[in-house]
PDB file of N, CA and C in Angstrom:
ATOM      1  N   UNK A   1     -12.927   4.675  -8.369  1.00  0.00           N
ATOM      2  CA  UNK A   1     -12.930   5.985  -7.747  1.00  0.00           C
ATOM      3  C   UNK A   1     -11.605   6.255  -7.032  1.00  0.00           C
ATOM      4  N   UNK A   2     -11.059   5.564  -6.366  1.00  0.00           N
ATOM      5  CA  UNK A   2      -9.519   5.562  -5.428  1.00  0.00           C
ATOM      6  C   UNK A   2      -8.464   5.642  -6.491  1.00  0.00           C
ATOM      7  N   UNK A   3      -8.871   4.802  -7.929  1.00  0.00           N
ATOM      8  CA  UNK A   3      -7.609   5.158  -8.602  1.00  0.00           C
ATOM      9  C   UNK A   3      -7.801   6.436  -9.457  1.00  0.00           C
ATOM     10  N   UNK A   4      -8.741   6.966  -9.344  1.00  0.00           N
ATOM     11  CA  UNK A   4      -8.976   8.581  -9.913  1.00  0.00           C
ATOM     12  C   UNK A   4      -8.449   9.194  -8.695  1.00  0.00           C
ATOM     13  N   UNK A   5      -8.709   9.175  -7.436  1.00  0.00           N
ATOM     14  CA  UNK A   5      -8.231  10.157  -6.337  1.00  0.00           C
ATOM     15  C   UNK A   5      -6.884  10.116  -6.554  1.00  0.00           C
ATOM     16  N   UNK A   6      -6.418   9.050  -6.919  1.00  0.00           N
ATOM     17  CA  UNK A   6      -4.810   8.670  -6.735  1.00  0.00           C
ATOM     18  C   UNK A   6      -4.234   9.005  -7.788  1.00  0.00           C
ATOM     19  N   UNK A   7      -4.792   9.532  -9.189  1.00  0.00           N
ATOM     20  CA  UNK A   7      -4.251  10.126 -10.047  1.00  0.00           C
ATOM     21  C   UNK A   7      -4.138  11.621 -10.259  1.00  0.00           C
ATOM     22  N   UNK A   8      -5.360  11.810  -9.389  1.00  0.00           N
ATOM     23  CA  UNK A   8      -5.723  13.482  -8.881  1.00  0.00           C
ATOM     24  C   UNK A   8      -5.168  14.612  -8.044  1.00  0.00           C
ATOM     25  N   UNK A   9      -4.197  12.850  -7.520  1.00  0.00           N
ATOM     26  CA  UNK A   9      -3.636  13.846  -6.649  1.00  0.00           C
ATOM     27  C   UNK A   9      -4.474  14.320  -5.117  1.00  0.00           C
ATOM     28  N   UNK A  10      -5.672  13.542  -5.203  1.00  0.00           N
ATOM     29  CA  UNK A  10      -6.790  13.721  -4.155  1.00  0.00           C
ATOM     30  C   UNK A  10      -6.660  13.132  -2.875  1.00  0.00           C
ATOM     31  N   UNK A  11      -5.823  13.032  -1.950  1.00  0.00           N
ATOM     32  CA  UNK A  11      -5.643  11.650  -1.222  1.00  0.00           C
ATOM     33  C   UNK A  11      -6.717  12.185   0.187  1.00  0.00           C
ATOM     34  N   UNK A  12      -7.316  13.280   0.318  1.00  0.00           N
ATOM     35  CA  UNK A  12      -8.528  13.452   1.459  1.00  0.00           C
ATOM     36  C   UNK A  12      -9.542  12.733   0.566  1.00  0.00           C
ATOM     37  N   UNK A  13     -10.162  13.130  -0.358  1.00  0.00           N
ATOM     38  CA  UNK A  13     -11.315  12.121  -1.132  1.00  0.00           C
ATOM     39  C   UNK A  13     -11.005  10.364  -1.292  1.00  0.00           C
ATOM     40  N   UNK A  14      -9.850  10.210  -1.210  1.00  0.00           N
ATOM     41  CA  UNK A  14      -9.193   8.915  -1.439  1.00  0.00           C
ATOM     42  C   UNK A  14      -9.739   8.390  -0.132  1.00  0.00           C
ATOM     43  N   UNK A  15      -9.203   8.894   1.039  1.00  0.00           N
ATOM     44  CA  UNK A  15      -9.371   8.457   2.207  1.00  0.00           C
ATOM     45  C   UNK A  15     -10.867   8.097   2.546  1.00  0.00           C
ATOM     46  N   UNK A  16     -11.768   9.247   2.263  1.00  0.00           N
ATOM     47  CA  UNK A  16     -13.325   9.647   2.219  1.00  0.00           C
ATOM     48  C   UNK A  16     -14.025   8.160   1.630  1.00  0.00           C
ATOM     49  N   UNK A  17     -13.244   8.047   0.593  1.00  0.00           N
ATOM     50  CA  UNK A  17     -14.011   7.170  -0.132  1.00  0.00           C
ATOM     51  C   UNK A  17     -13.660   5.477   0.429  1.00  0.00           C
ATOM     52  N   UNK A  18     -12.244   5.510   0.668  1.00  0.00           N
ATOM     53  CA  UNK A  18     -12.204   4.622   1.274  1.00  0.00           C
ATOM     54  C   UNK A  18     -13.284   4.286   3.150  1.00  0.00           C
ATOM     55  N   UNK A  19     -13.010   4.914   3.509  1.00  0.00           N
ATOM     56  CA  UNK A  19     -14.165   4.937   5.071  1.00  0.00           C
ATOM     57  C   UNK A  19     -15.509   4.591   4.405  1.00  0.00           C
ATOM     58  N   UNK A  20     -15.929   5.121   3.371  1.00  0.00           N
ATOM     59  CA  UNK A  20     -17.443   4.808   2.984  1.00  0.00           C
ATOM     60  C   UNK A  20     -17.223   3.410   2.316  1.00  0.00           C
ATOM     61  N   UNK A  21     -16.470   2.367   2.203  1.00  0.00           N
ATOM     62  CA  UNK A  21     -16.204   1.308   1.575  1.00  0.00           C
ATOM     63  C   UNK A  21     -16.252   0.236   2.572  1.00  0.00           C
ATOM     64  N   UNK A  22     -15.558   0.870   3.516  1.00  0.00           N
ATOM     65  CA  UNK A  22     -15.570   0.053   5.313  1.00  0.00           C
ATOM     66  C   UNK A  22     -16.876   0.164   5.552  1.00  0.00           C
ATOM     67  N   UNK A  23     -17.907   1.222   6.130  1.00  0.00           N
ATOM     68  CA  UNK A  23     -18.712   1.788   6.413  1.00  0.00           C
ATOM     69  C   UNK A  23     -20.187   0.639   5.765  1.00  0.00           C
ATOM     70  N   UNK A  24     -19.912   0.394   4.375  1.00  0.00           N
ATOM     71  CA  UNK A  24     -21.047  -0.596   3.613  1.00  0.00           C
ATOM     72  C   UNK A  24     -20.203  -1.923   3.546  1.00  0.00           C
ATOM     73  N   UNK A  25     -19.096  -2.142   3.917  1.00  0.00           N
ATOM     74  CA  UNK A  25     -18.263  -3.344   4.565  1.00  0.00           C
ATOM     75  C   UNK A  25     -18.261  -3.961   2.771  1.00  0.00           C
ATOM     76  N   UNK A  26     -18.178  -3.146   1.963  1.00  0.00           N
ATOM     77  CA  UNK A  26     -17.226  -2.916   0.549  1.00  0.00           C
ATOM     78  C   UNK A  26     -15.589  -3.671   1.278  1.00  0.00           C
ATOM     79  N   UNK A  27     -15.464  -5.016   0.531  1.00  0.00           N
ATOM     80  CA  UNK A  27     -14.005  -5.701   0.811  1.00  0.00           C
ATOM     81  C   UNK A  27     -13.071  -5.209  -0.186  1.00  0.00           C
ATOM     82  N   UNK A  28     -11.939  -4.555   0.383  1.00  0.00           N
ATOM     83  CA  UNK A  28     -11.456  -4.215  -0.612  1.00  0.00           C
ATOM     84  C   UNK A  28     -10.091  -4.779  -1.013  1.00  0.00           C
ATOM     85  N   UNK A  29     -10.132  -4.979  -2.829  1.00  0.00           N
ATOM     86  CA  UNK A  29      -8.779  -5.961  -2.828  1.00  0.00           C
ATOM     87  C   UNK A  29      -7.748  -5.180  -3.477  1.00  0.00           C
ATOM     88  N   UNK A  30      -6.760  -6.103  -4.225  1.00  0.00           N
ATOM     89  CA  UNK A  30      -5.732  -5.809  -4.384  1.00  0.00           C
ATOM     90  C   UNK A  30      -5.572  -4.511  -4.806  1.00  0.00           C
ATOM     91  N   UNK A  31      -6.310  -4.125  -5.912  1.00  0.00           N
ATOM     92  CA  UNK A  31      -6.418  -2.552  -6.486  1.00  0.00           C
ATOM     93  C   UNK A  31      -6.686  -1.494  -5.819  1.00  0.00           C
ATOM     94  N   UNK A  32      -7.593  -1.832  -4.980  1.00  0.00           N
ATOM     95  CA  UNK A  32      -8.345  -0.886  -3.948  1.00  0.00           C
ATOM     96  C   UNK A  32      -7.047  -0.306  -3.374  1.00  0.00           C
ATOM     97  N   UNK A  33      -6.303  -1.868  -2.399  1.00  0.00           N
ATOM     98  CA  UNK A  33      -5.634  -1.352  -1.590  1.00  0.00           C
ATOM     99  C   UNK A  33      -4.025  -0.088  -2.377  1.00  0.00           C
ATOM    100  N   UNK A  34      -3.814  -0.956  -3.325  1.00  0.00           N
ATOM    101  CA  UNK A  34      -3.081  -0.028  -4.302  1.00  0.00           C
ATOM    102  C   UNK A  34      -3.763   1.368  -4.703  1.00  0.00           C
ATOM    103  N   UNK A  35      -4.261   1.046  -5.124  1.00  0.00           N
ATOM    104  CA  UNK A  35      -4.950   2.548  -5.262  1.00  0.00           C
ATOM    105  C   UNK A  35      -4.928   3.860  -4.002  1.00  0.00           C
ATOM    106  N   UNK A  36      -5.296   3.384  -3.086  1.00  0.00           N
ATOM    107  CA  UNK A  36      -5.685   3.950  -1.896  1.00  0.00           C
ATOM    108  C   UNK A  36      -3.903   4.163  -1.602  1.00  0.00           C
ATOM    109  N   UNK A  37      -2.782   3.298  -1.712  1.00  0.00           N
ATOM    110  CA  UNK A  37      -1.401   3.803  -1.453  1.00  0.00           C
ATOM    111  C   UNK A  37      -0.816   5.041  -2.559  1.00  0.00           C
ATOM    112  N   UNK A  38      -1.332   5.080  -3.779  1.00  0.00           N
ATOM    113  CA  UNK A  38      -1.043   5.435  -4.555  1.00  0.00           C
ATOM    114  C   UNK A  38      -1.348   7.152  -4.280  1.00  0.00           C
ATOM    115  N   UNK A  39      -2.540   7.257  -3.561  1.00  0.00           N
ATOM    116  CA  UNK A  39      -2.812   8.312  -3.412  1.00  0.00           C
ATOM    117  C   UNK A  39      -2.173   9.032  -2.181  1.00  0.00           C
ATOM    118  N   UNK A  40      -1.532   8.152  -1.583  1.00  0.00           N
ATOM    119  CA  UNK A  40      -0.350   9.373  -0.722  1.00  0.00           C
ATOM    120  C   UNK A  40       1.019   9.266  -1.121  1.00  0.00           C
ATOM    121  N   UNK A  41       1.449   8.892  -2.557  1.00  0.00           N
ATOM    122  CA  UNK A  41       2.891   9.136  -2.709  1.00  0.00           C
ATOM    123  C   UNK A  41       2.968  10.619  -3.157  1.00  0.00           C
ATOM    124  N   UNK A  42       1.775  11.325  -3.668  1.00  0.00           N
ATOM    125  CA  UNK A  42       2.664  12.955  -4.315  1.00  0.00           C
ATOM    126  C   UNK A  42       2.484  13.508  -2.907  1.00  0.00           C
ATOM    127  N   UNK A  43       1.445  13.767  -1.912  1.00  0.00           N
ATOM    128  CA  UNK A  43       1.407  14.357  -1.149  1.00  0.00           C
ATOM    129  C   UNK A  43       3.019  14.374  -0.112  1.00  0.00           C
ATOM    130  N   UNK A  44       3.366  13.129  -0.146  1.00  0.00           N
ATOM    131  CA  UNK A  44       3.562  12.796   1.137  1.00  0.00           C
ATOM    132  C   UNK A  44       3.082  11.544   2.558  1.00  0.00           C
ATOM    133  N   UNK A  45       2.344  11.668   2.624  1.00  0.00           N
ATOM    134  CA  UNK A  45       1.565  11.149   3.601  1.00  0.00           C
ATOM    135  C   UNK A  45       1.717   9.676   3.509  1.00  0.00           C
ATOM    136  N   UNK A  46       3.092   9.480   4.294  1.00  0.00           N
ATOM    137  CA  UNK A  46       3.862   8.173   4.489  1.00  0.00           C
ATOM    138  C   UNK A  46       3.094   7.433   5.882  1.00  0.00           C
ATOM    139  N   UNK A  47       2.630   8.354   7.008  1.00  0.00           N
ATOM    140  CA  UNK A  47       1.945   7.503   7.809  1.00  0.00           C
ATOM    141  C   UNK A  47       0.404   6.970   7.199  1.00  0.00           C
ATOM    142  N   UNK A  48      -0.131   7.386   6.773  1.00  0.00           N
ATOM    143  CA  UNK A  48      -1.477   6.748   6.099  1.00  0.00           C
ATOM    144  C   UNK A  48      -1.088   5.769   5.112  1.00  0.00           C
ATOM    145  N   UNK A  49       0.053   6.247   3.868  1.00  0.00           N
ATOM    146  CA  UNK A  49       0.956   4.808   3.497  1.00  0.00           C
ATOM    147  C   UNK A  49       0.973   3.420   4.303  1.00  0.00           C
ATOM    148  N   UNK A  50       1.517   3.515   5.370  1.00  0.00           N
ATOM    149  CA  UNK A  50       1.721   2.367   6.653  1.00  0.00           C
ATOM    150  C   UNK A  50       0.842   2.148   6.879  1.00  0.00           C
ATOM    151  N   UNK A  51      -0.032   2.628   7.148  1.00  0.00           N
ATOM    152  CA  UNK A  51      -1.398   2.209   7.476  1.00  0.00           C
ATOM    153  C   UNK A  51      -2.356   1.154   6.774  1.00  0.00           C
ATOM    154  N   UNK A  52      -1.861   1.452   5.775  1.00  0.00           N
ATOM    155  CA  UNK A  52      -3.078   1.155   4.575  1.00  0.00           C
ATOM    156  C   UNK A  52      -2.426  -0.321   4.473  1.00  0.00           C
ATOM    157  N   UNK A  53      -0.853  -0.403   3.975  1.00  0.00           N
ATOM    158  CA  UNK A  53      -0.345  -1.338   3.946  1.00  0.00           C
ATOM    159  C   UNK A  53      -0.146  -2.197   4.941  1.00  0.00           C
ATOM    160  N   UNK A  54      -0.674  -2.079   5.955  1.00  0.00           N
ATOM    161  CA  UNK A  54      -0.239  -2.718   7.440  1.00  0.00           C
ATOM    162  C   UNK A  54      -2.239  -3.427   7.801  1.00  0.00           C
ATOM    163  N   UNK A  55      -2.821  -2.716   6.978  1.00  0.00           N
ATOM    164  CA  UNK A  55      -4.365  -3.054   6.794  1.00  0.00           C
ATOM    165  C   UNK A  55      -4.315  -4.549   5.784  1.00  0.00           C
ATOM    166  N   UNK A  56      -3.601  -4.725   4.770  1.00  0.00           N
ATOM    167  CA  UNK A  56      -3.568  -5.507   4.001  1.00  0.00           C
ATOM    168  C   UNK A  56      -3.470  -6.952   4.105  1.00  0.00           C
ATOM    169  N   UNK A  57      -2.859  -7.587   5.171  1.00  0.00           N
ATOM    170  CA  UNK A  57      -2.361  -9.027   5.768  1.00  0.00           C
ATOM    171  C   UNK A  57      -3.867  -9.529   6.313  1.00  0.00           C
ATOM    172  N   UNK A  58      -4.698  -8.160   7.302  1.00  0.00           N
ATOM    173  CA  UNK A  58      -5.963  -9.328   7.720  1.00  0.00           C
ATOM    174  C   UNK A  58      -6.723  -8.760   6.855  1.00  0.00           C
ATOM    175  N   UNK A  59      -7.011  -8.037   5.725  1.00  0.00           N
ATOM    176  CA  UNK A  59      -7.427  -8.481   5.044  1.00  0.00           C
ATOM    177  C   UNK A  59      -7.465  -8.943   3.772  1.00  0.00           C
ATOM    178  N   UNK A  60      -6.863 -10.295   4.459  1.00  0.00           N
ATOM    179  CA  UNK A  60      -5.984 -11.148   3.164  1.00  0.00           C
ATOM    180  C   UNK A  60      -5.900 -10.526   2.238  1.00  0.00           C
ATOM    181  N   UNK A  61      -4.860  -9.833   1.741  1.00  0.00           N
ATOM    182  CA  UNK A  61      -4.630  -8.965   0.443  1.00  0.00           C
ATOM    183  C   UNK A  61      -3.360  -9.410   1.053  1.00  0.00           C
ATOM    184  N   UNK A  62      -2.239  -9.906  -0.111  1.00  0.00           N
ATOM    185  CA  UNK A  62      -0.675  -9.907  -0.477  1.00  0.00           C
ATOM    186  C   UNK A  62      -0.430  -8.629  -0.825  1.00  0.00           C
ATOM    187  N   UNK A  63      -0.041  -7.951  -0.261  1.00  0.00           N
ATOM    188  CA  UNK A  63       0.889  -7.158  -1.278  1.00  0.00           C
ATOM    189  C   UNK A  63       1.884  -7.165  -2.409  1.00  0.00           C
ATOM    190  N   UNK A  64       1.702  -6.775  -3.336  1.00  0.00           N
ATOM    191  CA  UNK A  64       2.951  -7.294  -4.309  1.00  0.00           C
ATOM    192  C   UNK A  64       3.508  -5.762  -4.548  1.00  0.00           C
ATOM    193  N   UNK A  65       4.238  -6.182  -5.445  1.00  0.00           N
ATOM    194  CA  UNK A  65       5.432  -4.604  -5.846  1.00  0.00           C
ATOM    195  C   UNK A  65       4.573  -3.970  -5.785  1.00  0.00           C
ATOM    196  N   UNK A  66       3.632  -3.391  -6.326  1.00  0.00           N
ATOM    197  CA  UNK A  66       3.236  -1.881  -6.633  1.00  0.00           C
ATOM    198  C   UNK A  66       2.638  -1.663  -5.153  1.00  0.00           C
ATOM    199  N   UNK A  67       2.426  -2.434  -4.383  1.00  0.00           N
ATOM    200  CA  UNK A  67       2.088  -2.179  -2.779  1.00  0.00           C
ATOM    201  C   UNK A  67       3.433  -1.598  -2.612  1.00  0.00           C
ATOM    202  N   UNK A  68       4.449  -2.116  -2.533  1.00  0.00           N
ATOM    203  CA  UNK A  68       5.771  -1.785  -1.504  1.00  0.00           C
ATOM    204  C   UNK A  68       6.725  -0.855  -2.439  1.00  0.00           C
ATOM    205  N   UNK A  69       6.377  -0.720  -3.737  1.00  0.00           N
ATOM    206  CA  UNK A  69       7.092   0.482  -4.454  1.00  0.00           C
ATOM    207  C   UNK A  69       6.556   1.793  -3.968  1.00  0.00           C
ATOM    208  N   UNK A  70       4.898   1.893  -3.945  1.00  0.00           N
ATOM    209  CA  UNK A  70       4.267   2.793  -3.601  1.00  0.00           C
ATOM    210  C   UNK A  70       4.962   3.378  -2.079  1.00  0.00           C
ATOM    211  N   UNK A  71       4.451   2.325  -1.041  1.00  0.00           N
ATOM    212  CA  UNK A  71       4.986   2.231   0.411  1.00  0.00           C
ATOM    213  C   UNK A  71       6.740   3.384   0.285  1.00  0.00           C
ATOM    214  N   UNK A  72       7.565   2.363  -0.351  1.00  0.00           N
ATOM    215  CA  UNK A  72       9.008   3.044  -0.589  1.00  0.00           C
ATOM    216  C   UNK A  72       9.889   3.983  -0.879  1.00  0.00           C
ATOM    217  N   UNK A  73       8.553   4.482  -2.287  1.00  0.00           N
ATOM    218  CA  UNK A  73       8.862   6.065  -2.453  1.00  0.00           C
ATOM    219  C   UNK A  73       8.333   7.213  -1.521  1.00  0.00           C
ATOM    220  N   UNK A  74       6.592   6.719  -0.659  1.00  0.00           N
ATOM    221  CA  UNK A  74       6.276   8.229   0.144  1.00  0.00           C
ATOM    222  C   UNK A  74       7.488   7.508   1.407  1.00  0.00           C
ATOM    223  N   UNK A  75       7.804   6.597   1.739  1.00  0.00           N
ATOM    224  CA  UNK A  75       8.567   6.538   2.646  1.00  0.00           C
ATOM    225  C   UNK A  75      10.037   6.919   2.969  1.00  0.00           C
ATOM    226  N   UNK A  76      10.996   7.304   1.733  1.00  0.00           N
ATOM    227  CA  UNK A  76      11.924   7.249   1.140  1.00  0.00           C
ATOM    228  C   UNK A  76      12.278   8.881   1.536  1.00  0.00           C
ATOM    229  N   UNK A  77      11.188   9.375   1.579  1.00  0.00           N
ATOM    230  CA  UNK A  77      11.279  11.197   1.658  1.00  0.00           C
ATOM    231  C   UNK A  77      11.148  11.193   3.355  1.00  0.00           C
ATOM    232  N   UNK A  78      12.465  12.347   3.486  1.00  0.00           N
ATOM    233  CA  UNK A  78      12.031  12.631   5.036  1.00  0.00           C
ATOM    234  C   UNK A  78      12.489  12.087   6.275  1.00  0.00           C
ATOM    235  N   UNK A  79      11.662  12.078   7.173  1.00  0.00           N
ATOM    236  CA  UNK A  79      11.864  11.327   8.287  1.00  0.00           C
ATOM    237  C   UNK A  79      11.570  10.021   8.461  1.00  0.00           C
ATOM    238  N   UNK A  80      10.756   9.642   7.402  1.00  0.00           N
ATOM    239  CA  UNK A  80      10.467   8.147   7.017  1.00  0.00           C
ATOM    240  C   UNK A  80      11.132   7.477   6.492  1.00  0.00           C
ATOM    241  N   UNK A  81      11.805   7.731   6.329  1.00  0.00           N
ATOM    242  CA  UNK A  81      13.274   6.728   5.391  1.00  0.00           C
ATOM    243  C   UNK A  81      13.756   5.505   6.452  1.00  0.00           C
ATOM    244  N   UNK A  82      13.912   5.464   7.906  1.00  0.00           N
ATOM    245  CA  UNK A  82      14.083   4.261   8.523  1.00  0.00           C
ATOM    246  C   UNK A  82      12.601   3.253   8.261  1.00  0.00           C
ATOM    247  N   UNK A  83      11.862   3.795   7.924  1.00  0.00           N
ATOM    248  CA  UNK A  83      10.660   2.940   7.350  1.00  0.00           C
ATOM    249  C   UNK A  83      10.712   2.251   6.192  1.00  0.00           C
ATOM    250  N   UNK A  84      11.361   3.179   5.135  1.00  0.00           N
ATOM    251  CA  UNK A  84      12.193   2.570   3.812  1.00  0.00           C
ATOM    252  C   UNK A  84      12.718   0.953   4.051  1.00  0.00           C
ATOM    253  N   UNK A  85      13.910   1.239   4.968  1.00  0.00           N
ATOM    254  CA  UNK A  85      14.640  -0.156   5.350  1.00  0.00           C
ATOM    255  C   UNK A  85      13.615  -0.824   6.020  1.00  0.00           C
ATOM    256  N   UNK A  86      12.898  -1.297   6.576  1.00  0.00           N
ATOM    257  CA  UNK A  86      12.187  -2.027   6.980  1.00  0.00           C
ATOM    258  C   UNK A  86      11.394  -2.678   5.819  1.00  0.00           C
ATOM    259  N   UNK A  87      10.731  -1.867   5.153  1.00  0.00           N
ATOM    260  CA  UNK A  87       9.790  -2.138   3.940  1.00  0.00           C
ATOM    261  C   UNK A  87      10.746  -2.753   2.834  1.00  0.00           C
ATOM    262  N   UNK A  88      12.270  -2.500   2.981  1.00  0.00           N
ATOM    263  CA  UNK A  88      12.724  -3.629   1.853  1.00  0.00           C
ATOM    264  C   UNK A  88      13.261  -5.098   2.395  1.00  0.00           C
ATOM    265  N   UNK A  89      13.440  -4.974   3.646  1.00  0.00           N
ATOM    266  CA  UNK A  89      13.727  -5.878   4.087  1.00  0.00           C
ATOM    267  C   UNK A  89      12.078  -7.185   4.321  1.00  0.00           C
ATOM    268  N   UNK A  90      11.885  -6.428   4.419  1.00  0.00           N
ATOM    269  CA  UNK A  90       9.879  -7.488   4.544  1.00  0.00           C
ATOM    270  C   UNK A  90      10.175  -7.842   2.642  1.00  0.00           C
ATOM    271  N   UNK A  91      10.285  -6.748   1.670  1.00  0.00           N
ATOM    272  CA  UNK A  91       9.837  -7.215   0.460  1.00  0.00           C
ATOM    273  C   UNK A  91      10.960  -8.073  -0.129  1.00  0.00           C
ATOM    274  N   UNK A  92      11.940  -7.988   0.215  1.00  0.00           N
ATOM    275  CA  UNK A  92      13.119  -9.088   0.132  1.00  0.00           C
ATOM    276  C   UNK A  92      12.694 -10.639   0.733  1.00  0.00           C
ATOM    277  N   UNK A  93      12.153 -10.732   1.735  1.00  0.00           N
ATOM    278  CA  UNK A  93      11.588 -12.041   2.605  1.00  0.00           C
ATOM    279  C   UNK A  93      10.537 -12.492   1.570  1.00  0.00           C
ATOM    280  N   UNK A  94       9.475 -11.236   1.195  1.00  0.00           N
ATOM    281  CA  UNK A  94       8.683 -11.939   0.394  1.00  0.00           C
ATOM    282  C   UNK A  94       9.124 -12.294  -1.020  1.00  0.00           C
ATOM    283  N   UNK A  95       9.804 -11.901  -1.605  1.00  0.00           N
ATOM    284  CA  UNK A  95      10.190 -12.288  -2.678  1.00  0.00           C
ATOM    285  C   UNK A  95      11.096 -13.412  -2.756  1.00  0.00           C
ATOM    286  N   UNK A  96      11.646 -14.020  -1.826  1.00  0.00           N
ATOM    287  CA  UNK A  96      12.662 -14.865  -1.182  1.00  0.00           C
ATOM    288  C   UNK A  96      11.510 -16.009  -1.359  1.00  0.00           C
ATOM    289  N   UNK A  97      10.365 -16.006  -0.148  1.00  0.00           N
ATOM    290  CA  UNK A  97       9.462 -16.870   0.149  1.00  0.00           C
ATOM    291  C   UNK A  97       8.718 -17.259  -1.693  1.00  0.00           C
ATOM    292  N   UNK A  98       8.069 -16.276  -2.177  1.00  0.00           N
ATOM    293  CA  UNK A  98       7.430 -16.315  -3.752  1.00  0.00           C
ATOM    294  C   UNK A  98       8.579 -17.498  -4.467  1.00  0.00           C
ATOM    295  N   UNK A  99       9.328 -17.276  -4.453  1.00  0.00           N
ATOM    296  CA  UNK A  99      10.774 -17.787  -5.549  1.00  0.00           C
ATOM    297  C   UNK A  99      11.061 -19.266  -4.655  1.00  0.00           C
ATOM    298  N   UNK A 100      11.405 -19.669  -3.748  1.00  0.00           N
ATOM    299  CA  UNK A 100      11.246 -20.821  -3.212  1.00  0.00           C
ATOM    300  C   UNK A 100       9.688 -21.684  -3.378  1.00  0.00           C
ATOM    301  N   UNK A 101       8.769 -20.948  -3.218  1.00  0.00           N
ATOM    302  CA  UNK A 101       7.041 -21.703  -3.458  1.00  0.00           C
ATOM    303  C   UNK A 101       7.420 -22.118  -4.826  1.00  0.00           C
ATOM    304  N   UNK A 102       7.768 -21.188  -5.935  1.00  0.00           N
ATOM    305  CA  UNK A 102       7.688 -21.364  -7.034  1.00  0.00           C
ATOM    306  C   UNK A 102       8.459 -22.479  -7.705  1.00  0.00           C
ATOM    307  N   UNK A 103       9.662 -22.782  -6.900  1.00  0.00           N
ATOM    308  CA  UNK A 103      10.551 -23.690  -7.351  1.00  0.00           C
ATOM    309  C   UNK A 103      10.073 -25.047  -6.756  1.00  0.00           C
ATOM    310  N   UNK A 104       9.208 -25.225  -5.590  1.00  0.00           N
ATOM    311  CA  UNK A 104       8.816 -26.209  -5.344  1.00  0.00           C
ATOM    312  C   UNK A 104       6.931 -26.569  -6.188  1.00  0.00           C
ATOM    313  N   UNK A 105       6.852 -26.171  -7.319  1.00  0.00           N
ATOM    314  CA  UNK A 105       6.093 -26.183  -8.091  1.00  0.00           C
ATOM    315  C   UNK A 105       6.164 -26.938  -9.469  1.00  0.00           C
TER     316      UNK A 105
END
C-alpha cells in the first residue's frame, strides 16, 4: 500500500497508512521504510523525509541507497540542501564502514 501511495504521488495516505501500521504495532522494514520516503520526494516534504529516516536506526532498519537517495533528492531542493551535506556525509561513513566489514570477510 505505501509503495502505491509513493507512486501516486499520495504522501497524506502514505502517512495515514503508515500511523495505522504503528497503531496495530505492524513492524515495519526495509521497504516499508523506503516506500514511506519515496512518497515525499515529488511533493517535497523533506521534513517528514528526516523523519522517517531518522525512525529507521531504532527500528533496526539499515538504511541502504534507496533510503539516502530518496532522503537526498527531497532534501537537495530548497532550504534543505544543508541537510543534503549531512546525509552524504553519514552515507559516505556508511559505505566506508560496509566496505571495511566486507574486506574483513
Amino acid at each position: 500500500m505505501l509503495t502505491v501511495c509513493a507512486a501516486a504521488g499520495r504522501w497524506r495516505e502514505a502517512v495515514q497508512f503508515w500511523q495505522s501500521m504503528q497503531v496495530q504495532r505492524i513492524r515495519a522494514n526495509l521497504l516499508a521504510f523506503n516506500a514511506c520516503l519515496a512518497a515525499f520526494v515529488f511533493p517535497g516534504r523533506w521534513r517528514e523525509a528526516l523523519a522517517i529516516l531518522g525512525l529507521m536506526p531504532s527500528a533496526e532498519v539499515q538504511p541502504n541507497l534507496v533510503s539516502y537517495s530518496d532522503a537526498l533528492v527531497v532534501t537537495s531542493r530548497g532550504v534543505a540542501a544543508g541537510a543534503s551535506r549531512v546525509l552524504l556525509e553519514t552515507l559516505e561513513k556508511q559505505l566506508l564502514l560496509q566496505l571495511r566489514m566486507s574486506e574483513l570477510e
